[in-house]
N, C-alpha and C. Protein backbone atom coordinates (compact mmCIF):
# COMPACT_ATOMS: atom_id res chain seq x y z
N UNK A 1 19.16 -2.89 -15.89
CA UNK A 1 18.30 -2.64 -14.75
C UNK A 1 17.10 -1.82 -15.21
N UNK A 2 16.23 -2.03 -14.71
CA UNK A 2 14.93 -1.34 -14.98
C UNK A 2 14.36 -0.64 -13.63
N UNK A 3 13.86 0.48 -13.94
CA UNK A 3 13.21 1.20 -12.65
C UNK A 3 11.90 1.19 -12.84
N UNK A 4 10.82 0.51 -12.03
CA UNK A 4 9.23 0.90 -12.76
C UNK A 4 8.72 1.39 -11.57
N UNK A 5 7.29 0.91 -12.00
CA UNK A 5 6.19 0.65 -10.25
C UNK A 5 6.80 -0.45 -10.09
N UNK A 6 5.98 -0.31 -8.71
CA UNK A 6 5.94 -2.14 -7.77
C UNK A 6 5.07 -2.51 -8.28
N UNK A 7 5.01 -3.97 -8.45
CA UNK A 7 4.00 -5.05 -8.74
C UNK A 7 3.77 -5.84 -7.78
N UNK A 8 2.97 -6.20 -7.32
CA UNK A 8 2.69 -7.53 -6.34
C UNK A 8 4.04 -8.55 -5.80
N UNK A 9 4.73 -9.26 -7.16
CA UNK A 9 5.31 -10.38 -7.44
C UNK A 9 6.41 -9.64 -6.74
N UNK A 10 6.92 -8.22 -6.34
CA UNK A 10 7.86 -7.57 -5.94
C UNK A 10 8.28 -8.16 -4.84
N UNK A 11 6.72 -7.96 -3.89
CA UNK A 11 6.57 -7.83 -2.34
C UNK A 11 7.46 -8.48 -1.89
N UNK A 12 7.71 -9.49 -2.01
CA UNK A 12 9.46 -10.32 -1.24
C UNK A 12 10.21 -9.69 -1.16
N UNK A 13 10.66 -9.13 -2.40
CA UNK A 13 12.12 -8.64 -2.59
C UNK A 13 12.35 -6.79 -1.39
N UNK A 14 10.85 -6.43 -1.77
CA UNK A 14 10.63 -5.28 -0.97
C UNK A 14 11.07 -5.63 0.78
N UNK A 15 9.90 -6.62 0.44
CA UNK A 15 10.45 -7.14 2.40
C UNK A 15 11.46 -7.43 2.36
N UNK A 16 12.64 -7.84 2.30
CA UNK A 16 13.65 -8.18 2.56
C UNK A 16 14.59 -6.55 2.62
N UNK A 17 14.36 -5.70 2.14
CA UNK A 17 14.87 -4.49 1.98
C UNK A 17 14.30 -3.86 3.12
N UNK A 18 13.14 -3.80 2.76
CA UNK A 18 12.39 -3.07 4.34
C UNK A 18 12.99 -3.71 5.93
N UNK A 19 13.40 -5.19 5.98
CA UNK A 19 14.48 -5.50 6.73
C UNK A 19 15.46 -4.98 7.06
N UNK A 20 16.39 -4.41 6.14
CA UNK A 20 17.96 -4.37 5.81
C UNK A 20 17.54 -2.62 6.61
N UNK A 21 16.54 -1.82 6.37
CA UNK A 21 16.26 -0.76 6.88
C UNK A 21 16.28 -0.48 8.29
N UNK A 22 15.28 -1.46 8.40
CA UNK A 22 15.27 -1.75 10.05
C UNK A 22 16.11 -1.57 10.82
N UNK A 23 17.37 -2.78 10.28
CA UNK A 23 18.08 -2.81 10.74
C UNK A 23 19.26 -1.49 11.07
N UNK A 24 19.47 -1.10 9.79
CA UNK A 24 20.47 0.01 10.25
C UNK A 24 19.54 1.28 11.13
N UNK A 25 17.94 1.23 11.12
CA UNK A 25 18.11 2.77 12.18
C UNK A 25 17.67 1.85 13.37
N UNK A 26 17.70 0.43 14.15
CA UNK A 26 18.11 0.18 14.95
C UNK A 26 20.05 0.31 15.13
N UNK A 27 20.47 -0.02 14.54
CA UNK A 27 21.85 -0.25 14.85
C UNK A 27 22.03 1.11 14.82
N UNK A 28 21.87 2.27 14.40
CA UNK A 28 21.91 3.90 14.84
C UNK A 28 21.34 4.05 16.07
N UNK A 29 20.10 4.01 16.16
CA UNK A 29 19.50 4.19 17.79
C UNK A 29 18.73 3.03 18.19
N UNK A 30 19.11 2.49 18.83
CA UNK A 30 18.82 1.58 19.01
C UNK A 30 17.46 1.96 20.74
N UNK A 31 17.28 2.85 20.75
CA UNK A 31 16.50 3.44 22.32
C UNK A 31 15.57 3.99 21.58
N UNK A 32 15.44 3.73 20.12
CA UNK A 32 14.56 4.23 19.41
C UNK A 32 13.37 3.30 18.77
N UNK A 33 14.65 2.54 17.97
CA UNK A 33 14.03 1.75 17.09
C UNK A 33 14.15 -0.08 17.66
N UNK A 34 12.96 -0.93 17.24
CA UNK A 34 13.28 -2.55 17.91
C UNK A 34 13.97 -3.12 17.11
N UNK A 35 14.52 -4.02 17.41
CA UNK A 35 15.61 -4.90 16.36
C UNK A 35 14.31 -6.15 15.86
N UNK A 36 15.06 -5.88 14.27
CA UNK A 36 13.69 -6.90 13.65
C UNK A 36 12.85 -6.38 13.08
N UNK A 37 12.57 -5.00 13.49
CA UNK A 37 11.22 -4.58 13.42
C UNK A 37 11.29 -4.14 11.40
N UNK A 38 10.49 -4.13 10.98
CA UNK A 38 10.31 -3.03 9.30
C UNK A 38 9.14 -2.57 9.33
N UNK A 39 8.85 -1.33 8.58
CA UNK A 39 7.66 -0.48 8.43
C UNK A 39 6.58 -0.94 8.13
N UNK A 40 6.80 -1.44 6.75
CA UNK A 40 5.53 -2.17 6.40
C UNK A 40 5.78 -3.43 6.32
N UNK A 41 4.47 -4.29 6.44
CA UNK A 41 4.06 -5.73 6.01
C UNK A 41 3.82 -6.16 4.98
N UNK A 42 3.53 -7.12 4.28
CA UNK A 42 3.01 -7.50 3.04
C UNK A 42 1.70 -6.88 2.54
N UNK A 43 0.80 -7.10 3.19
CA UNK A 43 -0.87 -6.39 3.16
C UNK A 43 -0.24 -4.59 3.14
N UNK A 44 0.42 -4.06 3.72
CA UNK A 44 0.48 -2.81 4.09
C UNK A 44 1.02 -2.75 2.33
N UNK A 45 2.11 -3.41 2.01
CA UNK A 45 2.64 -2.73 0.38
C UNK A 45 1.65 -2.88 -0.61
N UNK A 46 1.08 -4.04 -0.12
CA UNK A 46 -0.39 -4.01 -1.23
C UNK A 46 -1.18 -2.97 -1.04
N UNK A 47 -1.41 -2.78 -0.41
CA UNK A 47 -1.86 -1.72 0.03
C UNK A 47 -1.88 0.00 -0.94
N UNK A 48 -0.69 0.13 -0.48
CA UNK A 48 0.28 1.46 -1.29
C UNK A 48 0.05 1.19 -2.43
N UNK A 49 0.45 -0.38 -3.45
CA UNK A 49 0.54 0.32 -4.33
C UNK A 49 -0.49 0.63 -5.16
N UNK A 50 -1.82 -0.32 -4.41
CA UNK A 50 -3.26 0.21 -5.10
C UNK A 50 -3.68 1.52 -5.00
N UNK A 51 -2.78 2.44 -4.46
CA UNK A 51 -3.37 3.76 -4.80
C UNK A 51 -2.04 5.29 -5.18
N UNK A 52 -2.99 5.56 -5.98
CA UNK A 52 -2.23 6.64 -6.91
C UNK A 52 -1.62 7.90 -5.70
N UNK A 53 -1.70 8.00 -4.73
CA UNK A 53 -1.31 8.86 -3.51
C UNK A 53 -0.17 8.37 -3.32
N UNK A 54 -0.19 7.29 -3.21
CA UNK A 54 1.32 6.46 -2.68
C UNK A 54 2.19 5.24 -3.61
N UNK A 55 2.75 6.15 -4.64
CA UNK A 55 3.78 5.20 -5.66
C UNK A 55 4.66 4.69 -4.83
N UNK A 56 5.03 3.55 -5.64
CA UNK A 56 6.09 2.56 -4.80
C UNK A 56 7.19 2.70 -6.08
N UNK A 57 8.21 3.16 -6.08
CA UNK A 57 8.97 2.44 -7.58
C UNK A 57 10.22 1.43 -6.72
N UNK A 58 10.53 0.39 -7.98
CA UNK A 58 11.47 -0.60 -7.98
C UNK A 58 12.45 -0.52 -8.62
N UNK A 59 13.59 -0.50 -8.58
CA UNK A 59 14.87 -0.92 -8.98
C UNK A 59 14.97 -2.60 -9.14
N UNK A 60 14.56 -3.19 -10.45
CA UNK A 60 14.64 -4.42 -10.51
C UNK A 60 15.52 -4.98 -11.59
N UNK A 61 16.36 -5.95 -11.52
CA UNK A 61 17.38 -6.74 -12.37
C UNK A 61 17.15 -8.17 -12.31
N UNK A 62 16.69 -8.49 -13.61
CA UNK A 62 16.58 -10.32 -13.46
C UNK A 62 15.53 -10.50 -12.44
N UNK A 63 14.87 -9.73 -12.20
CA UNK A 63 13.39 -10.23 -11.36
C UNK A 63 13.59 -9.88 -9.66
N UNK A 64 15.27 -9.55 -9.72
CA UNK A 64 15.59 -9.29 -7.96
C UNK A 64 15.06 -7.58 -7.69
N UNK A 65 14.72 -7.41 -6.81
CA UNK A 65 14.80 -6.18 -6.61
C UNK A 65 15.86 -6.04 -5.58
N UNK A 66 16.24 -4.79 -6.21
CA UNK A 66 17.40 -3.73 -6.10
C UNK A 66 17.47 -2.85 -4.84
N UNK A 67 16.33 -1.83 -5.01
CA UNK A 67 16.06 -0.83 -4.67
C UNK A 67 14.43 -0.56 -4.19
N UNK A 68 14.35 0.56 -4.01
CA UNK A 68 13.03 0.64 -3.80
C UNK A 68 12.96 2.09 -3.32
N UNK A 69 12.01 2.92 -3.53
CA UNK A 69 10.89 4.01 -2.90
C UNK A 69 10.05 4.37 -2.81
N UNK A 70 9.70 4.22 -1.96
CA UNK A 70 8.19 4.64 -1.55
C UNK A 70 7.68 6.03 -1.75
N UNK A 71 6.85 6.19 -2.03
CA UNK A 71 6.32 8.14 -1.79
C UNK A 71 5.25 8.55 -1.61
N UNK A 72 4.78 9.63 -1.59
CA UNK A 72 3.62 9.84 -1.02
C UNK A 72 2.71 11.52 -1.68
N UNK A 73 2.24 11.18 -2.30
CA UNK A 73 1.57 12.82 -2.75
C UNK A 73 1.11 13.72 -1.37
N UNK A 74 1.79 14.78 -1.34
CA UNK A 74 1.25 15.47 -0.32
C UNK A 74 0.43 17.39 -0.76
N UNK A 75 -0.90 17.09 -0.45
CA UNK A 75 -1.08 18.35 -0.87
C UNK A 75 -1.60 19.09 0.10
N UNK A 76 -1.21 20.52 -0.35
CA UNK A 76 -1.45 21.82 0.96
C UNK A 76 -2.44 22.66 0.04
N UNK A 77 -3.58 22.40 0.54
CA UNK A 77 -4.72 22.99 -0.01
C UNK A 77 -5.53 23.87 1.00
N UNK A 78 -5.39 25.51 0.88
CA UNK A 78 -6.08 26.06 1.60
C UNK A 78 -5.51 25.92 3.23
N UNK A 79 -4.89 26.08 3.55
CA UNK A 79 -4.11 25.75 4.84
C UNK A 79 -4.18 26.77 5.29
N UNK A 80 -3.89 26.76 6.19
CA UNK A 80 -4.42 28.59 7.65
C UNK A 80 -3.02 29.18 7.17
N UNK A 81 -1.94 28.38 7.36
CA UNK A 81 -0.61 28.62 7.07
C UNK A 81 0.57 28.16 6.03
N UNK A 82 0.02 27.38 5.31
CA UNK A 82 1.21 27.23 4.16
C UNK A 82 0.43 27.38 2.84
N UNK A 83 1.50 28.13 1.90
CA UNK A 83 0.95 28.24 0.63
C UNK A 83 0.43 26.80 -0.16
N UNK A 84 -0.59 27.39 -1.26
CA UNK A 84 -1.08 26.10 -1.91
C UNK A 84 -0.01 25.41 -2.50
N UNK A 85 0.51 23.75 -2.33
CA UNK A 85 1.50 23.34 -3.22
C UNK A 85 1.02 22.11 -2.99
N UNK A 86 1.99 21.30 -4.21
CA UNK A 86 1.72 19.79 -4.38
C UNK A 86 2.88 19.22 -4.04
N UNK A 87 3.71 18.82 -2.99
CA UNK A 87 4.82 17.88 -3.21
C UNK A 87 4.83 16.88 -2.71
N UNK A 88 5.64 15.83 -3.54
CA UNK A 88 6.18 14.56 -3.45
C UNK A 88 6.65 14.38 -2.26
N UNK A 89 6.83 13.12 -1.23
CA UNK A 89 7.40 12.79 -0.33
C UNK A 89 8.26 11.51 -0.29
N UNK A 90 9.26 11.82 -0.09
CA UNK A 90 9.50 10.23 -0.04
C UNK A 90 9.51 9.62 0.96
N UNK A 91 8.89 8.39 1.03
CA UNK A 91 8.67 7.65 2.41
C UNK A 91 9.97 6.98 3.04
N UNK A 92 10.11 6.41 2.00
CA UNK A 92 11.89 5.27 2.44
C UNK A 92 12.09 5.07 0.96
N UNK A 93 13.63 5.08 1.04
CA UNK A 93 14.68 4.86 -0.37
C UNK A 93 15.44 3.97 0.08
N UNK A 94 15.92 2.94 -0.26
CA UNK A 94 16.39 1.84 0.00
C UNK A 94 17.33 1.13 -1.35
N UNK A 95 18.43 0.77 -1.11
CA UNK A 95 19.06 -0.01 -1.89
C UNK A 95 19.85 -1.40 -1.61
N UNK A 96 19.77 -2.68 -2.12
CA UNK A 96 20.00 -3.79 -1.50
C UNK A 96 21.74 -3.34 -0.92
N UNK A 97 22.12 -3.57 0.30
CA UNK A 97 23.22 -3.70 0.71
C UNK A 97 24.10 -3.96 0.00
N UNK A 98 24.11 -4.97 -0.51
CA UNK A 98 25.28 -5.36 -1.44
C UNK A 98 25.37 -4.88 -2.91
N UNK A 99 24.50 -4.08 -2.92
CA UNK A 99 24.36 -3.42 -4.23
C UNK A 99 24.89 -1.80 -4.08
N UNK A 100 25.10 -1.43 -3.01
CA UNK A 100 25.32 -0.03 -3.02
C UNK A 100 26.71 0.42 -3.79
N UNK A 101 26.65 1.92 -3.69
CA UNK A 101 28.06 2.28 -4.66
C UNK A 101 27.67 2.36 -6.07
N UNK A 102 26.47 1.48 -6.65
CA UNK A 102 26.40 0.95 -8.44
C UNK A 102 25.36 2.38 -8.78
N UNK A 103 25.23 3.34 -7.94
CA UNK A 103 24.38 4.51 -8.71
C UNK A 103 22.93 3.71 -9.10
N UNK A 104 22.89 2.70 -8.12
CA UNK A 104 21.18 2.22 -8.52
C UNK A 104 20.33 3.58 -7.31
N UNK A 105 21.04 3.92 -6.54
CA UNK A 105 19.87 5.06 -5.23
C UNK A 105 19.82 5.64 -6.79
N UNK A 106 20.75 6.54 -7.04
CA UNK A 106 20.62 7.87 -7.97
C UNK A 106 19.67 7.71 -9.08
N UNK A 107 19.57 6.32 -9.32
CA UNK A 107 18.78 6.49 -10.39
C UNK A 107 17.40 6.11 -10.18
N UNK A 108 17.12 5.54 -8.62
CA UNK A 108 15.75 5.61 -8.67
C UNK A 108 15.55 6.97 -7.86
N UNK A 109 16.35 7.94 -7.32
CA UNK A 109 15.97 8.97 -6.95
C UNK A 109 15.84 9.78 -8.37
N UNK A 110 16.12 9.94 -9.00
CA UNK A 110 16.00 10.71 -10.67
C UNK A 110 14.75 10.33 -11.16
N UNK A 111 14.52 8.72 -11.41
CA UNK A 111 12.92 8.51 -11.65
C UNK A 111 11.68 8.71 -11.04
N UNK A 112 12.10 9.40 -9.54
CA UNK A 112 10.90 9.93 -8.59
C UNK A 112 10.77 11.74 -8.65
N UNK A 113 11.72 11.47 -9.11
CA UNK A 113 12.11 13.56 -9.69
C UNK A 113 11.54 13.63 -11.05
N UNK A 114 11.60 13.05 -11.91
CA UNK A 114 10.90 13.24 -12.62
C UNK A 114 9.46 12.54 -12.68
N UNK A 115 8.44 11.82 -12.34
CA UNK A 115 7.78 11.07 -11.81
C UNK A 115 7.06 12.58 -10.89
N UNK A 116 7.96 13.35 -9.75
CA UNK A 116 7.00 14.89 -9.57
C UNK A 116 7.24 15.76 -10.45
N UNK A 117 8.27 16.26 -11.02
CA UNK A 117 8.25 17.45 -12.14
C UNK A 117 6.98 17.02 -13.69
N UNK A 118 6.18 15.84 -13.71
CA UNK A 118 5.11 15.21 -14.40
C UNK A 118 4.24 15.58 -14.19
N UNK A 119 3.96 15.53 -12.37
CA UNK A 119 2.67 16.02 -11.72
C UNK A 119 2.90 16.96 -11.13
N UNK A 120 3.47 17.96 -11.56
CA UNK A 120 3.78 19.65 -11.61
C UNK A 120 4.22 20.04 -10.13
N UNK A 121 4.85 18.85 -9.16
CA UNK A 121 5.22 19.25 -7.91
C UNK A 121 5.85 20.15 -7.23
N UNK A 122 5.72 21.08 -6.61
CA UNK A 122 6.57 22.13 -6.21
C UNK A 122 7.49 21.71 -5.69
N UNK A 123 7.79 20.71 -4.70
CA UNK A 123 9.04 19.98 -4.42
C UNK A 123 9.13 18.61 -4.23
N UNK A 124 10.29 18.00 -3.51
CA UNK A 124 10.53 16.97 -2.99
C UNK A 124 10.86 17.04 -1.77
N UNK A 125 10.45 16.19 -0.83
CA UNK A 125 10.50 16.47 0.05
C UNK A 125 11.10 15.10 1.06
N UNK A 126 11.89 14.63 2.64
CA UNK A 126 11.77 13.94 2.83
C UNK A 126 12.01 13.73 4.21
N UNK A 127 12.13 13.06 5.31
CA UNK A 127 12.77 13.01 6.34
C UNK A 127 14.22 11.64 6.73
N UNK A 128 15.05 12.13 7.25
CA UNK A 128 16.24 11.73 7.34
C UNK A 128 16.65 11.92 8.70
N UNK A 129 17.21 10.22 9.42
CA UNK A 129 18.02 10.67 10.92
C UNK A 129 19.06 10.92 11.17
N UNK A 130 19.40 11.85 11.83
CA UNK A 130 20.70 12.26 11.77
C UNK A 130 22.08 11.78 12.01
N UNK A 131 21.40 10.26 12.87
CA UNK A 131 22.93 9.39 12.99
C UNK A 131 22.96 9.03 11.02
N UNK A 132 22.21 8.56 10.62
CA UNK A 132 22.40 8.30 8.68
C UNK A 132 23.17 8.84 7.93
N UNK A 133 24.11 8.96 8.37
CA UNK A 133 25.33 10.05 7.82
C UNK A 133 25.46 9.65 6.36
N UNK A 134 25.39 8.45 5.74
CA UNK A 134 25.68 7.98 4.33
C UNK A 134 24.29 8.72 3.65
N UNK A 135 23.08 8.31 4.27
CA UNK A 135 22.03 8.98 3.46
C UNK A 135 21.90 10.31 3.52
N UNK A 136 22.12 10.75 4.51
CA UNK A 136 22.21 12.39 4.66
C UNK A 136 23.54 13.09 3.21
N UNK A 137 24.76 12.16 3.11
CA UNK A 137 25.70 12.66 1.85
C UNK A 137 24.88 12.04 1.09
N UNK A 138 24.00 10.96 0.88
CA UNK A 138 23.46 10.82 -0.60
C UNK A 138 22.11 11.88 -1.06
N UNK A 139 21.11 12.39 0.12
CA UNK A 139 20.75 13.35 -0.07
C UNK A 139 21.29 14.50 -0.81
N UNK A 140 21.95 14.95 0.02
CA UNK A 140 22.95 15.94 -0.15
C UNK A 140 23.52 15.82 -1.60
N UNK A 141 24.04 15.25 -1.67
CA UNK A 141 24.70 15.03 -3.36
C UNK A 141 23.09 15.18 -4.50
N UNK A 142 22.25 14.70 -4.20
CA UNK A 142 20.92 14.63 -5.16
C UNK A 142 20.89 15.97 -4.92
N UNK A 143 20.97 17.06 -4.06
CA UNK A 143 20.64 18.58 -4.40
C UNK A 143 19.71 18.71 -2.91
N UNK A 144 19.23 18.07 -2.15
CA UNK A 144 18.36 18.42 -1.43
C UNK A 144 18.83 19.06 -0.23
N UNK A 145 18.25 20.05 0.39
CA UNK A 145 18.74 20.56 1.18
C UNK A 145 18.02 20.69 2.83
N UNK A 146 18.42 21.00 4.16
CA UNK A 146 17.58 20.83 5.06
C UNK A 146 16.38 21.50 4.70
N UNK A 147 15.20 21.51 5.34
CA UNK A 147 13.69 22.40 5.39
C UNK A 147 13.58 22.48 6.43
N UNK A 148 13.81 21.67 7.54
CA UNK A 148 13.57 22.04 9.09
C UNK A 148 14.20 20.86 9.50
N UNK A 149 14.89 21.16 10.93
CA UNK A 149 15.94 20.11 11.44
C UNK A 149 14.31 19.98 13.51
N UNK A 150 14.74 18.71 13.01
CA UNK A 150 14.10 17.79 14.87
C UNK A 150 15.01 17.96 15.88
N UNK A 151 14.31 18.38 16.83
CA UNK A 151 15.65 18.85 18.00
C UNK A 151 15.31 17.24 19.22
N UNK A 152 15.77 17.07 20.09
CA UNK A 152 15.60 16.07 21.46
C UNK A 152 16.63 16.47 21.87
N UNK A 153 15.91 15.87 23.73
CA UNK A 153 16.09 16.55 24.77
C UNK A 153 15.72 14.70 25.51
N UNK A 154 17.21 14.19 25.43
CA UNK A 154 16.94 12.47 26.28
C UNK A 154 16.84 12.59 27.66
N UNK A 155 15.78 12.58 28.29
CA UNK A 155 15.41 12.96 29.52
C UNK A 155 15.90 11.47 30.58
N UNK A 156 15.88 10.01 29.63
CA UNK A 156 16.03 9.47 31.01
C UNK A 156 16.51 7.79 29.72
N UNK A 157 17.45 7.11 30.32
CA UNK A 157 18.12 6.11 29.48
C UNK A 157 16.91 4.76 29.42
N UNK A 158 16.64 4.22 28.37
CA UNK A 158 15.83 3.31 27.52
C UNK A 158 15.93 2.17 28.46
N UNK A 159 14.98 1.33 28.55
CA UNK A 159 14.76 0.13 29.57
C UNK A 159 15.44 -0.66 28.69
């Protein structure tokens, strides 16, 4: 298996993952999220990966992709309130369904850790929902810890 950038020729394999996403934080909240729906489009990953702000890496074997993460350079420059820092974000981490268990997350989470400890990042950073109980232990196991938890207050049941 190889972990790189995304390339163009990816974009399928990405969409089909960006699917499989969808799906589970509809099937978590579903008063949240539409069934069907994925983040990005084709144009949108082209997008990302023409620019150095927003790496895409792949988990690819035999040309399939695996895996995938997205990220995002985030910098705090001069801010009224947070110290100057550079960190990494990750957008979405994804691993093909039927691939999970094989330590392909861990190892494209390791190549995005090092990938910021390169560009001297003060951290990593990411957001996670709280029904995600599997990603929240795979977080968790990589070392990461909360930074601030989202509170709600369901005022009235979803049409």
């Amino acid at each position: 298996m190889d972990i790189r950038f995304a390339k163009p020729a990816d974009v399928p394999g990405i969409l089909n993952l960006l699917r499989q996403v969808g799906q589970v934080h509809h099937q978590g909240r579903p008063d949240l999220f539409r069934n069907g729906a994925q983040k990005y489009g084709a144009s949108g990953i082209l997008s990302l990966m023409n620019s150095p702000q927003t790496p895409i890496f792949v988990a690819v074997e035999e040309r399939k992709v695996l895996g995938y993460c997205f990220c995002r350079m985030e910098v705090f420059d001069h801010d009224p309130v947070m110290n100057n820092r550079i960190t990494l974000y990750i957008d979405d981490l994804c691993v093909e369904e039927t691939c999970r268990g094989q330590h392909i997350g861990e190892q494209l989470y390791h190549q995005v850790e090092q990938y910021a400890r390169q560009r001297r990042c003060h951290a990593i950073t990411l957001n996670v929902w709280a029904f995600n109980e599997k990603a929240l232990a795979f977080y968790e196991k990589m070392g990461l810890k909360p930074l601030k938890i989202g509170m709600e207050a369901i005022l009235q049941d979803a049409d």
